[in-house]
Protein backbone atom coordinates (compact mmCIF):
# COMPACT_ATOMS: atom_id res chain seq x y z
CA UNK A 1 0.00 0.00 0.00
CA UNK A 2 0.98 3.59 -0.38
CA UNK A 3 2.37 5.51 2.09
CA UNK A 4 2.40 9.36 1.63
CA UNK A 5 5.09 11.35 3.65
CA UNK A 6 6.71 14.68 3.87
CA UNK A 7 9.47 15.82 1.18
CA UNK A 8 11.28 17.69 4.03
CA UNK A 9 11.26 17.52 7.51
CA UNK A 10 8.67 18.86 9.62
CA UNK A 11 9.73 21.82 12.34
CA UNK A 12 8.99 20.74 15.79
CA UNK A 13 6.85 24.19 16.06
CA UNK A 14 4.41 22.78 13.71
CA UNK A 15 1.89 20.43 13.91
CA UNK A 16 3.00 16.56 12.86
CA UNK A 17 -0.12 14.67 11.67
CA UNK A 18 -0.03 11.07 11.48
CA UNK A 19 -2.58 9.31 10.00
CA UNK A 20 -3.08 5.38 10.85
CA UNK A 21 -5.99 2.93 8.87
CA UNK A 22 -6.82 1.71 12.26
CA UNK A 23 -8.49 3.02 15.41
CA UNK A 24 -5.40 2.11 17.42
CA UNK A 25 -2.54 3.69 16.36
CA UNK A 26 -0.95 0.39 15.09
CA UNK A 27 1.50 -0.46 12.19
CA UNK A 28 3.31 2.66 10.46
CA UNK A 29 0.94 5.38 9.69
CA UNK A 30 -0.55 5.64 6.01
CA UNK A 31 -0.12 9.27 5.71
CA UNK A 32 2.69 12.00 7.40
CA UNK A 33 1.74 15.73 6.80
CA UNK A 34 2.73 19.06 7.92
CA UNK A 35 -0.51 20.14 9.23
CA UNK A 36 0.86 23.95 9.48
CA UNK A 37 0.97 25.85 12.98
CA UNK A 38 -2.56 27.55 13.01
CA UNK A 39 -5.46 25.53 14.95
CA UNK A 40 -6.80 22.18 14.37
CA UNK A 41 -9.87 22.51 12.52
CA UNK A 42 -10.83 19.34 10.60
CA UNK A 43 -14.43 18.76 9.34
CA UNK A 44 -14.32 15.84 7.40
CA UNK A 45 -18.01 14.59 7.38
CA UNK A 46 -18.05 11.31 6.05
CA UNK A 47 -14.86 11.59 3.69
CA UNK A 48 -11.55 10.42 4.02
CA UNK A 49 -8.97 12.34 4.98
CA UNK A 50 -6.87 11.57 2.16
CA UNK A 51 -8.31 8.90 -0.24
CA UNK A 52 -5.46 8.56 -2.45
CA UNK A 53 -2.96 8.28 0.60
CA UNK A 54 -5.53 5.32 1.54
CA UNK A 55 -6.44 6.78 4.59
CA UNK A 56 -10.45 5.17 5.27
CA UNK A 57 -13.47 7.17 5.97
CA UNK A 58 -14.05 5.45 9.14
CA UNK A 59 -12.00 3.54 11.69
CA UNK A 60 -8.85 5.29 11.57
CA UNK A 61 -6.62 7.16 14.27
CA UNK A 62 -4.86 10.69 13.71
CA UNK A 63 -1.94 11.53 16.05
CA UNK A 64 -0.68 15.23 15.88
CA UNK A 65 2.41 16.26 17.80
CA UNK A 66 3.93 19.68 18.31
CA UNK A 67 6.54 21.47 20.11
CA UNK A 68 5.12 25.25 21.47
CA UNK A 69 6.93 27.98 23.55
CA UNK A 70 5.02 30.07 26.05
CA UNK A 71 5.47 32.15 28.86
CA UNK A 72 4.62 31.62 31.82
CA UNK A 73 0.86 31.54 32.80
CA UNK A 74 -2.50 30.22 32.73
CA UNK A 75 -3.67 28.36 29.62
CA UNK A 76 -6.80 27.17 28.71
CA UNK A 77 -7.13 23.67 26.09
CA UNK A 78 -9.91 22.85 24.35
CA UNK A 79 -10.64 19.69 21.99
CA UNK A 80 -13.88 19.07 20.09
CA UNK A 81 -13.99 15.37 18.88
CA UNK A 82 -16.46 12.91 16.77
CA UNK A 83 -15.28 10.27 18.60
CA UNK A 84 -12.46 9.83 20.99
CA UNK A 85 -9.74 11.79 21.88
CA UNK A 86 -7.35 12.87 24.26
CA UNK A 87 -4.47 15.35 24.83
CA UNK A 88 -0.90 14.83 26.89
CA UNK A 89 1.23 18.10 27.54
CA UNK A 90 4.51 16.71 28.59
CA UNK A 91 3.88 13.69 28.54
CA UNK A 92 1.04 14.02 30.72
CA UNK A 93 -2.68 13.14 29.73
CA UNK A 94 -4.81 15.82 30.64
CA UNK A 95 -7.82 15.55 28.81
CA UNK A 96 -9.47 11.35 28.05
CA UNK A 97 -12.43 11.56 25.79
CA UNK A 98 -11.64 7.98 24.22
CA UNK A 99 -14.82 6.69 23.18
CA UNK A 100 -17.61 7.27 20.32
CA UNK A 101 -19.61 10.26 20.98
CA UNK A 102 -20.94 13.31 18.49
CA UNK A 103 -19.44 16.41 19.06
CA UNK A 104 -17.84 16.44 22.13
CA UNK A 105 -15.90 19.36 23.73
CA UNK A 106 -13.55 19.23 26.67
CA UNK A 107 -11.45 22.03 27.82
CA UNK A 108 -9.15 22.33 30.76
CA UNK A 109 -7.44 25.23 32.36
CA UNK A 110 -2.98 24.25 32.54
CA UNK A 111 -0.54 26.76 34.45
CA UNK A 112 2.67 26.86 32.37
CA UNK A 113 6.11 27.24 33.58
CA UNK A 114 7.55 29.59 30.64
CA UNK A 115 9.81 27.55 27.60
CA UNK A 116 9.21 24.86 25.55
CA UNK A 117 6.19 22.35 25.58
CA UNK A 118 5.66 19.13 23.91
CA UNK A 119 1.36 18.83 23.04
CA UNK A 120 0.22 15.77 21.36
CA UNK A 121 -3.47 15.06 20.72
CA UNK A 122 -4.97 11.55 19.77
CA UNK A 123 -7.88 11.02 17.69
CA UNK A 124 -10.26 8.05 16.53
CA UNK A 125 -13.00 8.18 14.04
CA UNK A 126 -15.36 4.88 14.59
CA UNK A 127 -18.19 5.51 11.63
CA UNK A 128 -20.25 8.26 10.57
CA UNK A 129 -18.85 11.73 9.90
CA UNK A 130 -15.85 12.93 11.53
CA UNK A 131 -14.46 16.33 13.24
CA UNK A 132 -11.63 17.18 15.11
CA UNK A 133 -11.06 20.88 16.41
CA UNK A 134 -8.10 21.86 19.02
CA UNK A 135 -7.18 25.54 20.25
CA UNK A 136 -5.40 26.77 23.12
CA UNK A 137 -5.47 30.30 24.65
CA UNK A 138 -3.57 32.58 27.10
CA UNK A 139 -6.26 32.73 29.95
CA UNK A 140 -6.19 36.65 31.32
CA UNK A 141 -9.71 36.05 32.55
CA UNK A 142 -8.79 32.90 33.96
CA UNK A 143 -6.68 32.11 37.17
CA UNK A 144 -6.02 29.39 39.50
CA UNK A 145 -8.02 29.39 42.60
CA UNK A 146 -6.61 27.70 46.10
CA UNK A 147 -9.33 24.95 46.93
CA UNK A 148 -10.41 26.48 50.68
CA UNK A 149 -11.50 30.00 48.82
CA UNK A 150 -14.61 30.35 46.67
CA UNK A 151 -13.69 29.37 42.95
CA UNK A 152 -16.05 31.81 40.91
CA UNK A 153 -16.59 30.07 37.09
CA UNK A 154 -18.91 32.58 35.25
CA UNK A 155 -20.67 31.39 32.01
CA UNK A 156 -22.05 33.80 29.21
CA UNK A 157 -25.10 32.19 29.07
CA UNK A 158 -27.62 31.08 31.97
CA UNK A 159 -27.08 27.17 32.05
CA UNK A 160 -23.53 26.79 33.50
CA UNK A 161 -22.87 25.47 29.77
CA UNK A 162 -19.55 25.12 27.81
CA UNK A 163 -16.46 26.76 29.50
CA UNK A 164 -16.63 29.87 31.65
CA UNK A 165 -15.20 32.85 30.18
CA UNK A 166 -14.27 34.08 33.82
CA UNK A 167 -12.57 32.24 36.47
CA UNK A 168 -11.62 34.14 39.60
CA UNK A 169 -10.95 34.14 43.52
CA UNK A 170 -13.95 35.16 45.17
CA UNK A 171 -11.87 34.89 48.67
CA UNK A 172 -12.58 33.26 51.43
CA UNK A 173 -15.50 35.00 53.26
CA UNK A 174 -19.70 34.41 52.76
CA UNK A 175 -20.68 34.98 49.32
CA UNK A 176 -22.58 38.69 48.76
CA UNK A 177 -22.78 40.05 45.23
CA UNK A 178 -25.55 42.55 46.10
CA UNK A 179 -23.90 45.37 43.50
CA UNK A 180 -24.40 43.98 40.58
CA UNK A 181 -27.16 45.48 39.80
CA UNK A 182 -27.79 45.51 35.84
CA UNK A 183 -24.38 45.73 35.45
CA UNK A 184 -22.27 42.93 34.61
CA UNK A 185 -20.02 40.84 37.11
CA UNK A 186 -16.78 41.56 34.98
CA UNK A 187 -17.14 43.83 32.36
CA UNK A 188 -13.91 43.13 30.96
CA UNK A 189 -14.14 38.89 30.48
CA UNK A 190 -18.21 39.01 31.18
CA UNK A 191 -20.00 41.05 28.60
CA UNK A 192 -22.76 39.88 29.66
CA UNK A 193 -25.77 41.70 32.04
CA UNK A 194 -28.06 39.25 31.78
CA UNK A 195 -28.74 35.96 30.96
CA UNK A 196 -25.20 34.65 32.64
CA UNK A 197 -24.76 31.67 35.34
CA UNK A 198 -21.99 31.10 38.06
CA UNK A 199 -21.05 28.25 39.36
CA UNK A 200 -18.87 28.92 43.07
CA UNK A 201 -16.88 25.76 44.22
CA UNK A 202 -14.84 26.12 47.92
CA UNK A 203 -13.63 23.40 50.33
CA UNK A 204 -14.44 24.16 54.17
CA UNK A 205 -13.97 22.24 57.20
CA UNK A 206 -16.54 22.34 59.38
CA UNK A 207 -17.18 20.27 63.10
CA UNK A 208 -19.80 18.02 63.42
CA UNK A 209 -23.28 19.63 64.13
CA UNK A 210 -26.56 21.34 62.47
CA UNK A 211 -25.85 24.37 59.90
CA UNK A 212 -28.62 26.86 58.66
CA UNK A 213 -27.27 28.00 54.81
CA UNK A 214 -28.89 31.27 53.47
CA UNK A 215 -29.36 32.18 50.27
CA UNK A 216 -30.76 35.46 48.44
CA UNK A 217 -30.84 35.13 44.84
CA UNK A 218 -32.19 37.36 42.19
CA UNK A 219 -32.70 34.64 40.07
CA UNK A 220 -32.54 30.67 40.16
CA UNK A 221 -29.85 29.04 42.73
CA UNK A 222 -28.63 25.42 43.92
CA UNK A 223 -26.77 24.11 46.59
CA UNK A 224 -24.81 20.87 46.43
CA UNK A 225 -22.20 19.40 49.37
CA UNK A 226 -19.90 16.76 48.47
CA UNK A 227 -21.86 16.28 44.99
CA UNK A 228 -25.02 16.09 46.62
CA UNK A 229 -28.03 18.20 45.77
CA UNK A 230 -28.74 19.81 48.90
CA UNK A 231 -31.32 22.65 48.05
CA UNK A 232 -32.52 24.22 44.43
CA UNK A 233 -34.64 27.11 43.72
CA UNK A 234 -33.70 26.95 39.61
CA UNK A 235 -36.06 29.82 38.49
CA UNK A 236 -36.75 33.47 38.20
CA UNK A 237 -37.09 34.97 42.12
CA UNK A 238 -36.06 37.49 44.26
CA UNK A 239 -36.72 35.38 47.09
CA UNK A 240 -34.75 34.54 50.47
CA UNK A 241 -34.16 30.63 51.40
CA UNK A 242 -32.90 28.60 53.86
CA UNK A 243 -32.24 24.76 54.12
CA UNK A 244 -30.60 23.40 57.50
CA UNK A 245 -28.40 20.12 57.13
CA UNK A 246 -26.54 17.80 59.77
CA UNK A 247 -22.64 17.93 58.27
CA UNK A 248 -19.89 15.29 59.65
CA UNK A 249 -17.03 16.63 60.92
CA UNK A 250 -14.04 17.12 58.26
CA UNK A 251 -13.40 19.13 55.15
CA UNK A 252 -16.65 19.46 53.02
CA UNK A 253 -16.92 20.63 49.55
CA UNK A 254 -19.57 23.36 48.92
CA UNK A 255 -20.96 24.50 45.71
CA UNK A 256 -23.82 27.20 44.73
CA UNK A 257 -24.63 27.19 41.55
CA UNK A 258 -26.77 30.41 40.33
CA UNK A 259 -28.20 32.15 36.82
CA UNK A 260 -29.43 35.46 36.30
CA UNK A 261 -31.99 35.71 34.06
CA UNK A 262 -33.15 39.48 33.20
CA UNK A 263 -33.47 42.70 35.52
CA UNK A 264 -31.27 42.95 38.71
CA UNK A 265 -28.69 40.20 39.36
CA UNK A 266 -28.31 39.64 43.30
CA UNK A 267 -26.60 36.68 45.05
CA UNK A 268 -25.59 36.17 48.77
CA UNK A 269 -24.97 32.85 50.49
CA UNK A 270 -23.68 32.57 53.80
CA UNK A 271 -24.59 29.77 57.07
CA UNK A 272 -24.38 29.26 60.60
CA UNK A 273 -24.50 26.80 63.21
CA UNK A 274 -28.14 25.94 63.97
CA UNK A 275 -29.58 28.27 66.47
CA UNK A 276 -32.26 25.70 67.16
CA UNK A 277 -30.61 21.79 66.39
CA UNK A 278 -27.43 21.04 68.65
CA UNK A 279 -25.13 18.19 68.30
CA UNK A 280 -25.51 15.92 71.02
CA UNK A 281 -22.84 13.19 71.83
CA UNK A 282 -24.26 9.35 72.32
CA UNK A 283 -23.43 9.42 75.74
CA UNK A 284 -25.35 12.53 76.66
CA UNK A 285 -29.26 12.74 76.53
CA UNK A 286 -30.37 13.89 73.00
CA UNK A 287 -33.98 15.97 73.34
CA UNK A 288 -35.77 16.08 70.08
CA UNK A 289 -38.75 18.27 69.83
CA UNK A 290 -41.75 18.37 67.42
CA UNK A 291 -44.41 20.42 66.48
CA UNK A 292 -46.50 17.65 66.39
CA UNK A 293 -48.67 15.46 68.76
CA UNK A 294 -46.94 12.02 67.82
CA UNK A 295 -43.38 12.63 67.15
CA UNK A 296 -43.48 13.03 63.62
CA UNK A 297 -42.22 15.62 61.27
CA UNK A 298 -38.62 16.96 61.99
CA UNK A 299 -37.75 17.60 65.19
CA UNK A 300 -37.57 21.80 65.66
CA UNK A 301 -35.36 21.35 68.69
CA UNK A 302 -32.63 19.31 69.17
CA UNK A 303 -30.64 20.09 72.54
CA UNK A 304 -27.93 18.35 74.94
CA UNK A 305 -30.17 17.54 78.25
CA UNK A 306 -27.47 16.17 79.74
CA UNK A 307 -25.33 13.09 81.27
CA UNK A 308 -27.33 12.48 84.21
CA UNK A 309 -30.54 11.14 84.89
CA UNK A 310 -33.28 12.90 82.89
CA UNK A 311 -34.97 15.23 84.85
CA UNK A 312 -37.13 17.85 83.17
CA UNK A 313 -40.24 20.53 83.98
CA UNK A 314 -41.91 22.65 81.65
CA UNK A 315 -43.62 25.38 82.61
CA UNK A 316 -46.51 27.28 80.59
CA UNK A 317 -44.58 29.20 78.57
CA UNK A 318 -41.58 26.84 77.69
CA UNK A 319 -40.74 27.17 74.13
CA UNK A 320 -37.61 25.58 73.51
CA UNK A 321 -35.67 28.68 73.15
CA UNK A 322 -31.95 29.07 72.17
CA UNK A 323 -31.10 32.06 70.47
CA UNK A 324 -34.27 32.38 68.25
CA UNK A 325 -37.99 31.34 68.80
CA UNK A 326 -37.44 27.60 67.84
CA UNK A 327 -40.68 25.91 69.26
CA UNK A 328 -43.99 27.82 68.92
CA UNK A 329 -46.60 25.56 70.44
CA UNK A 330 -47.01 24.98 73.89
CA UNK A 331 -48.13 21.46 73.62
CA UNK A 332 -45.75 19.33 71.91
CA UNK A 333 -44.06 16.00 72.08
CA UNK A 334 -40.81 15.43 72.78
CA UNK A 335 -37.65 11.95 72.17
CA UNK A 336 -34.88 11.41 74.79
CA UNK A 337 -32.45 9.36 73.72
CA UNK A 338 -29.07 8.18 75.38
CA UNK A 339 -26.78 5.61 75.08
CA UNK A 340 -25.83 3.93 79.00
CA UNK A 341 -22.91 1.18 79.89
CA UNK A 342 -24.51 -0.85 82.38
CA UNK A 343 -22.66 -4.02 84.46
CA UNK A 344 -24.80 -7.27 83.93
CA UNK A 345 -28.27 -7.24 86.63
CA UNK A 346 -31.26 -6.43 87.36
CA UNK A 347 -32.07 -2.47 88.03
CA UNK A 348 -35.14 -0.61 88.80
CA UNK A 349 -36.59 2.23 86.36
CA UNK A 350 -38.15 5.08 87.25
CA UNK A 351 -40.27 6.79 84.86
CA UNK A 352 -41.76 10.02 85.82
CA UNK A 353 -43.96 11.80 83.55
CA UNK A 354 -47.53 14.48 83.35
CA UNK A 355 -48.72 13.81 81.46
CA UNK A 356 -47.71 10.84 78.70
CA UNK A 357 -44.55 8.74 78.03
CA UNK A 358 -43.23 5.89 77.14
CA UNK A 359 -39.38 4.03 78.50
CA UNK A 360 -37.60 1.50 75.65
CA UNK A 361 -34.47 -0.33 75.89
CA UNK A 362 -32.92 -1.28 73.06
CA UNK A 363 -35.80 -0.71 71.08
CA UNK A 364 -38.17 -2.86 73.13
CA UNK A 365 -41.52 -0.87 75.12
CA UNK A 366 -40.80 -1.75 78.70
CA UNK A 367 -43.10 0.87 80.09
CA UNK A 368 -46.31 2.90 78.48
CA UNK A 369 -48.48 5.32 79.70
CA UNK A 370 -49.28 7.15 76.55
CA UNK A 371 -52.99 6.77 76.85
CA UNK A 372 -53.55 6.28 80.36
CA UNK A 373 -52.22 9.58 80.57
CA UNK A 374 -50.83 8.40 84.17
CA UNK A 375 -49.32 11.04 86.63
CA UNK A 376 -47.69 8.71 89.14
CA UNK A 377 -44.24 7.40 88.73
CA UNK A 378 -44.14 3.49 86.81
CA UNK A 379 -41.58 1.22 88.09
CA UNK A 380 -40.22 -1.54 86.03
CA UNK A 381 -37.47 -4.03 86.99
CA UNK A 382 -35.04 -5.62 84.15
CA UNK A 383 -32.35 -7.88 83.74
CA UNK A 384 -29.96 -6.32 81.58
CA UNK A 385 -26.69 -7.64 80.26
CA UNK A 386 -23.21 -5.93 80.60
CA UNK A 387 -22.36 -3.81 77.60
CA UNK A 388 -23.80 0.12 76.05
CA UNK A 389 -27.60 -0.01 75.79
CA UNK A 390 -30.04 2.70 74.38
CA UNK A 391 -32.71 4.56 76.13
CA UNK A 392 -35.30 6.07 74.76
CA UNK A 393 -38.34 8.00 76.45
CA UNK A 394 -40.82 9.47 74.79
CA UNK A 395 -43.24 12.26 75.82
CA UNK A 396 -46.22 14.45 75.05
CA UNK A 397 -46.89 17.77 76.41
CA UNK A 398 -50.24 19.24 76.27
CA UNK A 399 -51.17 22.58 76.94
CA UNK A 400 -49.97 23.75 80.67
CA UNK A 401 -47.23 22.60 82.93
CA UNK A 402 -45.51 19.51 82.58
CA UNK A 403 -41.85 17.35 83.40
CA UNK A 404 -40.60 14.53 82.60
CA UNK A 405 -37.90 11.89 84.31
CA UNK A 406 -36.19 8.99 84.28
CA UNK A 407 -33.85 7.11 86.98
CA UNK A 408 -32.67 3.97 87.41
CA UNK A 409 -30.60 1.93 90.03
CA UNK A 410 -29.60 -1.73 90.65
CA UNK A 411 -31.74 -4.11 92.56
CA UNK A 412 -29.99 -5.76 95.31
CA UNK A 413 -31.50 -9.07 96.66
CA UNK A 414 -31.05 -9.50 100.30
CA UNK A 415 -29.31 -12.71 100.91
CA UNK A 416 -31.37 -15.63 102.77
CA UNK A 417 -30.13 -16.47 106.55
CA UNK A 418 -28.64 -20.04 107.20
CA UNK A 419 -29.82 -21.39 110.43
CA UNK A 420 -27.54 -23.69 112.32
C-alpha cells in the first residue's frame, strides 16, 4: 500500500499529523503531513482524509504532535472530537475523551512554567462523519483558585454550559454580590448583564453539628455538598431561602450554583450553626422536639439535656428557646435518647412523667403510659446484660405545665439467713 510522507522535515513548532488505517494507532501510519501551525480545525463529514494516501473514511486514528513555547501563565485547552480523543502536555494526559460520541468538547485550564512544551493530541474516528477541532489560549480572565477559597466560574449564558469565560478568587469570606445590579459581574471577560450563570466551588472544614445556609438570589440558585443536591430554587425569584443540614465533621466541599436571568442580578450565600438543632454526643441525653402530637415531622429542637438522669419541667410558657424562637406551640411531644454502659443485673426504672410517656431499651416498650395519661411514677425491673444499651423515652406535652424523668438503680437481693 501507499504511504504518503513529507518531502522535508517537519519543524517541531508545527503540527506533525499522522494518519493510521486503524483506530489504534498500530503499524506505520498511512499518511505523514505538515498540518501547518494555526489551529486544528478538521471537518471531514463522512470523507476520508486523504483517499489517495488510503487513509479510510471510518476507523482510523490521527496523532498530531507539536513542540510550542510560552510564557509563563495560565492556559486554557480545548478539543472538540467525533469520537475519541485525548491530549498529553509533557507527557502528561490531561484531557481522556476515548470513546464514540458526536461532538464532544472538553477544555481544561494548565498553568505553564515559561519555555518549551511538547502537546500531542490523539484522535479516533469509529463511523459516521468525523471532526476534530483543538485551540489553546492565554487565559487573562482565567486564574487558579486555592481549593479552601470560593472558585467563581462565570458562564455567558444562563445554564452553567460550555467553558466559563471568567474564572476568579472570590476569597474566602460568605458569598454577597448585592452590586451587581444591571451591570455585569466583569465587564472586561463578562460582557454579559443578563442571561449569565456562576457556578462557586470552595472546600471548608466544618465540626460536626446542624448548619442553617442562606441564600438570596435574584434569580434561580442550587446548593450541592460533596456532589449532593442539597437545596434548588432553579427559576426566576427574588426570594430569600434557607435549608438546615446535619454535616460530619471534616473538610466538606460546597458549591452554589446560580443564573441570572433578566433585571437585577443579586446573590448572597452565607450559614451558621443551627440556632435551634445542637449536636448531642451518644453518651449525653439527646432531646428532640416536634411540632407535632406524635413525634413526627422533623424535630424543631434538638438540645444536649445532659449526662445524668433525665430530669425535666416545663412550665406554661416553655418554648424551647436558644437564640431564636425555635418551638412555637405549647403542647408538643418530645424523644430522649441516650446511650448507657450498664454491668450485667437487674435495676429498677423510674419513669416520671404528666402527662404521657413511654421508656424503651434497646428498642423494646418496657413501660407505656401514653394513653392512660398516668401522673404517678411506673416502676419496672429488668435484667440487663453488661455492655452500652439505648434509652429512649418518649413524651407528650399538652397545653400547661408539665416534666418529665427517668432514673434507674440496681436491685440488690437480700441474701437468705442459714440457720444452724
Amino acid at each position: 500500500m501507499r504511504r504518503c510522507l513529507p518531502v522535508t522535515p517537519i519543524a517541531a513548532e508545527r503540527w506533525r499529523g499522522e494518519y493510521f488505517g486503524n483506530r489504534d494507532f498500530s503499524g506505520d501510519p498511512l499518511m505523514v503531513r505538515d498540518e501547518g501551525a494555526a489551529d486544528l480545525n478538521f471537518a471531514w463529514g463522512l470523507s476520508s482524509p486523504s483517499a489517495e494516501c488510503g487513509v479510510p473514511s471510518d476507523n482510523f486514528s490521527v496523532r498530531w504532535t507539536r513542540t510550542i513555547a510560552v510564557i509563563a501563565g495560565l492556559y486554557r485547552f480545548t478539543a472538540t472530537g467525533d469520537d475519541g480523543f485525548r491530549l498529553l502536555l509533557d507527557g502528561q494526559t490531561v484531557i481522556e475523551e476515548w470513546r464514540e460520541q458526536f461532538n464532544q468538547t472538553k477544555s481544561v485550564e494548565l498553568n505553564l512554567s515559561a519555555g518549551k512544551h511538547l502537546i500531542v493530541l490523539e484522535y479516533f474516528e469509529r463511523y459516521g462523519s468525523a471532526t476534530l477541532k483543538f485551540n489553546w489560549e492565554n487565559a487573562p480572565c482565567l486564574v487558579k483558585v486555592a481549593g479552601d477559597r470560593w472558585r467563581g466560574e462565570y458562564f455567558a449564558n444562563d445554564k452553567l454550559s460550555g467553558a466559563p469565560t471568567l474564572v476568579r478568587d472570590d476569597g474566602n469570606a460568605f458569598l454577597k454580590f448585592d452590586k451587581w445590579g444591571l451591570r455585569s459581574p466583569n465587564e472586561s471577560c463578562l460582557k454579559a448583564t443578563d442571561n449569565f450563570s456562576v457556578r462557586w466551588t470552595r472546600t471548608t472544614t466544618f465540626p460536626q453539628g446542624f448548619y442553617r445556609f442562606r441564600f438570596t438570589a435574584d434569580d434561580g440558585v442550587r446548593l450541592f455538598i460533596d456532589k449532593q443536591l442539597k437545596f434548588e430554587a432553579w427559576r426566576d425569584q427574588n426570594t430569600a431561602h434557607t435549608v438546615d443540614l446535619e454535616l460530619k465533621a471534616g473538610n466538606h466541599t460546597v458549591v452554589v450554583e446560580y443564573f441570572e436571568h433578566l433585571g437585577s442580578a443579586l446573590l448572597e450565600f452565607n450559614w451558621e450553626l443551627h440556632p435551634c438543632l445542637t449536636n448531642v454526643a451518644p453518651d449525653h441525653w439527646r432531646g428532640e422536639y416536634f411540632e407535632s402530637n406524635d413525634l413526627t415531622g422533623n424535630a424543631s429542637v434538638i438540645r444536649d439535656e445532659g449526662q445524668k438522669d433525665l430530669e425535666l419541667s416545663f412550665a406554661r410558657n416553655f418554648t424551647g428557646r436558644t437564640n431564636t424562637q425555635c418551638l412555637t406551640r405549647e403542647a408538643f411531644t418530645a424523644r430522649f435518647t441516650r446511650k448507657v454502659t450498664f454491668a450485667a443485673g437487674t435495676y429498677k426504672f423510674t419513669l416520671i412523667s404528666a402527662p404521657r410517656t413511654r421508656l424503651l431499651l434497646d428498642g423494646e416498650k418496657l413501660l407505656d403510659q401514653w394513653q392512660s395519661k398516668g401522673t404517678q411514677p411506673a416502676m419496672i425491673e429488668v435484667a440487663v446484660t453488661a455492655g452500652n444499651h439505648q434509652l429512649v423515652v418518649e413524651y407528650g406535652k399538652d397545653a400547661g405545665d408539665g416534666a418529665v424523668g427517668l432514673s434507674w438503680e440496681p436491685v440488690v437481693r437480700a441474701l437468705p439467713v442459714k440457720r444452724k
